[in-house]
Protein backbone atom coordinates (compact mmCIF):
# COMPACT_ATOMS: atom_id res chain seq x y z
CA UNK A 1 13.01 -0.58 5.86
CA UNK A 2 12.62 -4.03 7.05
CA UNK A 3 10.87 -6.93 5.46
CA UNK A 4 8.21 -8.56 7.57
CA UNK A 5 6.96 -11.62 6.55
CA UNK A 6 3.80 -13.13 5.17
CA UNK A 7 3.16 -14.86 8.76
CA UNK A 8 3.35 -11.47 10.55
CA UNK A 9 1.16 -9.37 8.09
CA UNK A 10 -1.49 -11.81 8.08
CA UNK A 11 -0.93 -11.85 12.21
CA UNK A 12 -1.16 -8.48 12.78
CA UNK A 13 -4.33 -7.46 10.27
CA UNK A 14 -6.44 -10.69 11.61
CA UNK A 15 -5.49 -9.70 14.79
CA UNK A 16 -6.82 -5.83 14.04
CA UNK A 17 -10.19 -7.07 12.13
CA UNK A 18 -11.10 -9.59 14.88
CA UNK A 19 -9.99 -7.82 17.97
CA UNK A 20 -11.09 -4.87 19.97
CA UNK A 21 -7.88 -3.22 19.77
CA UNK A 22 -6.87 0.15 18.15
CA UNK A 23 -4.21 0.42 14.94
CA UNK A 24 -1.84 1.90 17.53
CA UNK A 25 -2.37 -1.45 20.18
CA UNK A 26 -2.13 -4.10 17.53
CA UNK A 27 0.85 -2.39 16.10
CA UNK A 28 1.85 -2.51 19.47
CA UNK A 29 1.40 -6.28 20.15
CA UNK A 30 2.86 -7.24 17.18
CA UNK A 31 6.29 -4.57 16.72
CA UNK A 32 5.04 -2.97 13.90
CA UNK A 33 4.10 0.96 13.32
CA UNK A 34 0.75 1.56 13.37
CA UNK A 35 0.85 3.44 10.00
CA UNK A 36 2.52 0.00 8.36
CA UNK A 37 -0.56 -2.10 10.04
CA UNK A 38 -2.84 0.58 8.20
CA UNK A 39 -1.57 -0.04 4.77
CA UNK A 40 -1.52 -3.60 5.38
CA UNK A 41 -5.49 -3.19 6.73
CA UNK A 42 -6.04 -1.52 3.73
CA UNK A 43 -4.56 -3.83 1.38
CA UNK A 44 -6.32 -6.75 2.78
CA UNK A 45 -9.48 -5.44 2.94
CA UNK A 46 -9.22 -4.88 -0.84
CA UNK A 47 -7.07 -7.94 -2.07
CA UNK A 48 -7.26 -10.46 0.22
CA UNK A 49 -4.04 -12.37 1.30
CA UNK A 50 -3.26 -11.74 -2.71
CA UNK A 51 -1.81 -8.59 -1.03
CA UNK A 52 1.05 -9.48 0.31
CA UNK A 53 2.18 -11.67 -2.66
CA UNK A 54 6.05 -11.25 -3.14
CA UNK A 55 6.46 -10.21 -7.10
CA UNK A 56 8.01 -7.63 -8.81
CA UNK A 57 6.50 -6.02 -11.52
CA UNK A 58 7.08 -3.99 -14.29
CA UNK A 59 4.40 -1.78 -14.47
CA UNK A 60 3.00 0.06 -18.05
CA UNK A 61 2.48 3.23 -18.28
CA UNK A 62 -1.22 3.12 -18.95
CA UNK A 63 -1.47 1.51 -15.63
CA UNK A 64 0.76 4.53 -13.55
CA UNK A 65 -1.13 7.08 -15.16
CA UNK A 66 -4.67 5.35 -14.46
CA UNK A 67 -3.07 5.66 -10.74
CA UNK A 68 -2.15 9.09 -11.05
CA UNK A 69 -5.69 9.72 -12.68
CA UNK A 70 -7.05 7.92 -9.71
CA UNK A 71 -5.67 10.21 -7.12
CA UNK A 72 -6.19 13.14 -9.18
CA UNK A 73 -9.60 12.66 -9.49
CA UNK A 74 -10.45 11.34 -6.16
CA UNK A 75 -8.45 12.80 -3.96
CA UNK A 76 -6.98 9.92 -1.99
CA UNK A 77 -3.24 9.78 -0.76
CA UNK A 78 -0.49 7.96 -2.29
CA UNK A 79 -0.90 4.97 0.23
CA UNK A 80 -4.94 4.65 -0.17
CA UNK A 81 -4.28 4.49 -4.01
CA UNK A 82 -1.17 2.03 -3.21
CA UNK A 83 -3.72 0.03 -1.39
CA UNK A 84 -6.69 0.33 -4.02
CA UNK A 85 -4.36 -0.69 -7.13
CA UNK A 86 -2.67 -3.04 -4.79
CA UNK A 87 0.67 -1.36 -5.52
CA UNK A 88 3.25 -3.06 -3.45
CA UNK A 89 4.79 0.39 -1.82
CA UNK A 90 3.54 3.98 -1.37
CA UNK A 91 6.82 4.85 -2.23
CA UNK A 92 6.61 3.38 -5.72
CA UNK A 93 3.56 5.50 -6.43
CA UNK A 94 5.34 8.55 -4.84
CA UNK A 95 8.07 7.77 -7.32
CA UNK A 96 5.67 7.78 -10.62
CA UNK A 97 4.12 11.55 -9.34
CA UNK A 98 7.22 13.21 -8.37
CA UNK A 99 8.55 11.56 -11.92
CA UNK A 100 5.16 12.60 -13.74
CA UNK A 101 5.28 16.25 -12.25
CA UNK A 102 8.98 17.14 -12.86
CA UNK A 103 9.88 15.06 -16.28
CA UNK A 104 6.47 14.61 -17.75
CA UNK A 105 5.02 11.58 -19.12
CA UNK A 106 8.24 10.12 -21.29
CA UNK A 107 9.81 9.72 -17.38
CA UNK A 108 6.93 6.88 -16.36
């Protein structure tokens, strides 16, 4: 997957909000899927530029299952609930319900 920096996600979502331009033409314009420019929307529109922050985190259980709960509850896909918890990948998340449904709680 390749790392696109701060510069180009801040590009391509300002360039979404204040255009007239579809997801699939600004992804266009700027080399980037349109499904990537969608989480990124997302994530702004929710966190600000604090989205995009580069950290790693170690995150507690209590938190993954109040994700899990989330989407449970609600409904919403593994990238929306990325986005609302300002998770930095889907794929993390993906990773905590494919570890919670097979292994069980001890496995967050």
């Amino acid at each position: 997957m390749t790392k696109y920096s701060l510069e180009t996600k801040l590009a391509a979502v300002h360039a979404y909000l204040q255009g007239g331009d579809s997801f699939k033409e600004t992804a266009h314009k700027h080399s980037v899927t349109s499904s990537m420019l969608k989480e990124w929307v997302a994530k702004f529109r929710k966190h600000g530029e604090m989205a995009f922050k580069e950290s790693y985190t170690n995150h507690s259980i209590e938190f993954k299952m109040d994700v899990l709960h989330y989407i449970n509850e609600t409904g919403v896909s593994i990238s929306e609930a990325a986005a609302h918890f300002n998770v930095a990948s889907p794929s993390t998340v993906w990773n905590w319900c494919q570890l919670f449904e097979t292994q069980g709680i001890e496995a967050l």
